[in-house]
C-alpha atoms as a PDB file:
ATOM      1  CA  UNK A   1       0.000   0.000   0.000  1.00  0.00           C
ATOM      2  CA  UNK A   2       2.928   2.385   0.600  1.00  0.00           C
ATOM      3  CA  UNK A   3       4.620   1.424  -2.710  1.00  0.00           C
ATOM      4  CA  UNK A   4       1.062   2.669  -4.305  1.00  0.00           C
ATOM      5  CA  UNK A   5       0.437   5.523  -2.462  1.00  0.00           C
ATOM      6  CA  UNK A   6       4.584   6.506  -3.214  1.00  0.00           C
ATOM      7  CA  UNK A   7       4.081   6.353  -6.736  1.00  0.00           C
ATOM      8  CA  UNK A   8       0.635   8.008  -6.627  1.00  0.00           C
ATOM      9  CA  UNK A   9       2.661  11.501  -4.837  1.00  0.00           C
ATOM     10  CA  UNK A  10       5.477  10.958  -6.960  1.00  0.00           C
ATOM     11  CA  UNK A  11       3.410  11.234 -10.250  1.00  0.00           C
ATOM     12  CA  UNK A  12       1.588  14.307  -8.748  1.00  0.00           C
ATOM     13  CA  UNK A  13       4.407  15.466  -7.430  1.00  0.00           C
ATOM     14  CA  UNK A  14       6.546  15.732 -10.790  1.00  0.00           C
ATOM     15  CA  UNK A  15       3.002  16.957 -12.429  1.00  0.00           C
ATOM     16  CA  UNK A  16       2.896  19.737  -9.875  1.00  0.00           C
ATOM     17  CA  UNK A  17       6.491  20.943 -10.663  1.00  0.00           C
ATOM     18  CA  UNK A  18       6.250  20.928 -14.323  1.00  0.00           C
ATOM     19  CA  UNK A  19       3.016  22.782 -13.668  1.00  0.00           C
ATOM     20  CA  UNK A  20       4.307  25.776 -11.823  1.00  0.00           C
ATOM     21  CA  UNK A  21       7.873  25.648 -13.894  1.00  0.00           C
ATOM     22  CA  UNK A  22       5.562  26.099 -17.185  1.00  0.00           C
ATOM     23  CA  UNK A  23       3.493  28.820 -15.911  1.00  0.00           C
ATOM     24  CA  UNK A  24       6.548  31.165 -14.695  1.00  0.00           C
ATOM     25  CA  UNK A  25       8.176  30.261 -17.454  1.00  0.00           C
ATOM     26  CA  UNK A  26       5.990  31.435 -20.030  1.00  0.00           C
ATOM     27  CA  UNK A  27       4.457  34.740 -17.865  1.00  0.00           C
ATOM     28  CA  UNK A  28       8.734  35.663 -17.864  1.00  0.00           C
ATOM     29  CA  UNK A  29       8.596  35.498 -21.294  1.00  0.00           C
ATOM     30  CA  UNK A  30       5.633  37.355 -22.437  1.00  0.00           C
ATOM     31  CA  UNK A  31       7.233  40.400 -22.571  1.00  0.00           C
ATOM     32  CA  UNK A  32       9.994  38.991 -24.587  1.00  0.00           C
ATOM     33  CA  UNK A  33       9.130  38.420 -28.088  1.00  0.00           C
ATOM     34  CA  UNK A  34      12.212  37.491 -29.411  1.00  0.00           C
ATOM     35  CA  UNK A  35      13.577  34.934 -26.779  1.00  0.00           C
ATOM     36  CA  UNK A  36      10.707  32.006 -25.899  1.00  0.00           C
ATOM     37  CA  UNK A  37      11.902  29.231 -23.831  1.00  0.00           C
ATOM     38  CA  UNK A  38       9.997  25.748 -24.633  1.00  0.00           C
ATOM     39  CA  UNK A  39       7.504  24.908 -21.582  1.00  0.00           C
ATOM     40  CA  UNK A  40       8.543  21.534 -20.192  1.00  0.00           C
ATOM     41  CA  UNK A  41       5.080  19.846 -20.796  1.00  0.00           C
ATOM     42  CA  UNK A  42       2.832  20.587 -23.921  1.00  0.00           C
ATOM     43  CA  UNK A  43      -0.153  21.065 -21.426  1.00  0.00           C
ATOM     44  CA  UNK A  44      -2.988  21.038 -24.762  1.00  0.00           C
ATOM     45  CA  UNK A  45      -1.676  17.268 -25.336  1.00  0.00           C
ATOM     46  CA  UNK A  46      -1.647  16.277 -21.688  1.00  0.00           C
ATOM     47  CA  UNK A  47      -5.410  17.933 -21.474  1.00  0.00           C
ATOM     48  CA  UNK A  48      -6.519  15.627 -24.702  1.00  0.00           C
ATOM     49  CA  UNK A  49      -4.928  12.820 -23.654  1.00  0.00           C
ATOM     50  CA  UNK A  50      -6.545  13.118 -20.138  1.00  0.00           C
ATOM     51  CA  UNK A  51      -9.849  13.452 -21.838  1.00  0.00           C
ATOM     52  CA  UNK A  52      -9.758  10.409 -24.059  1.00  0.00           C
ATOM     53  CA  UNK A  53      -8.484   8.253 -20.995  1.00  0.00           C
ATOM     54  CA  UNK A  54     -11.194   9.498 -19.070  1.00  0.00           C
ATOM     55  CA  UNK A  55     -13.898   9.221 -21.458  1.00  0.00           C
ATOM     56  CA  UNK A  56     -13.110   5.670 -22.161  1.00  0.00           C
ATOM     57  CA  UNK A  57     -13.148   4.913 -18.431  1.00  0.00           C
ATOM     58  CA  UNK A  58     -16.268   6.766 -18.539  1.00  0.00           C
ATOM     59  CA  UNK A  59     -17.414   4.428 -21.056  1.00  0.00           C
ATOM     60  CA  UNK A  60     -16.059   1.029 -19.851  1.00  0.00           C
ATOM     61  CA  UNK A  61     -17.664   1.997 -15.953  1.00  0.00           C
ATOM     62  CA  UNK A  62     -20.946   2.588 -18.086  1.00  0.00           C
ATOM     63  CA  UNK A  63     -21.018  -1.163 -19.936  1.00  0.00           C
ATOM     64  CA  UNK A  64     -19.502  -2.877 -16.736  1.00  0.00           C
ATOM     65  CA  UNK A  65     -22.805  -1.483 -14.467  1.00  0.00           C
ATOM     66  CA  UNK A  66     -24.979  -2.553 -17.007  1.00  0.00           C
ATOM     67  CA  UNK A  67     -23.529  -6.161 -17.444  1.00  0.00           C
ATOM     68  CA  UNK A  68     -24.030  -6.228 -13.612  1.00  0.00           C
ATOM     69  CA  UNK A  69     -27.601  -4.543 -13.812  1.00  0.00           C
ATOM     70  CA  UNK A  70     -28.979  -6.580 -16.547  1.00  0.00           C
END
């Protein structure tokens, strides 16, 4: 349970740092046009990729309670 739980905080963790290293990074930058530094993370692919994932949980929770219902 410990080993889970580890992994769990070490996934949010790193997700937390990437987080706030992309956001200063890019307000820093806004005011220079000429010099952009890459974010870390390409946070419009992470957001799709979280939606697919959780729309075919969505869908998998939906056609496991109705095997069990009926």
């Amino acid at each position: 349970m410990r080993v889970l739980l580890g992994m769990i905080l070490g996934v949010a963790l790193t997700l937390g740092v990437a987080y706030v290293h992309d956001s200063r990074s890019t307000s820093a930058n806004a005011t220079t046009p000429i010099t952009v530094q890459d974010n870390m993370v390409n946070w419009e692919v992470v957001s799709r990729n979280w939606n697919s994932v959780r729309l075919k949980m969505h869908d998998a929770w939906m056609n496991l309670s109705n095997k069990m219902s009926g």
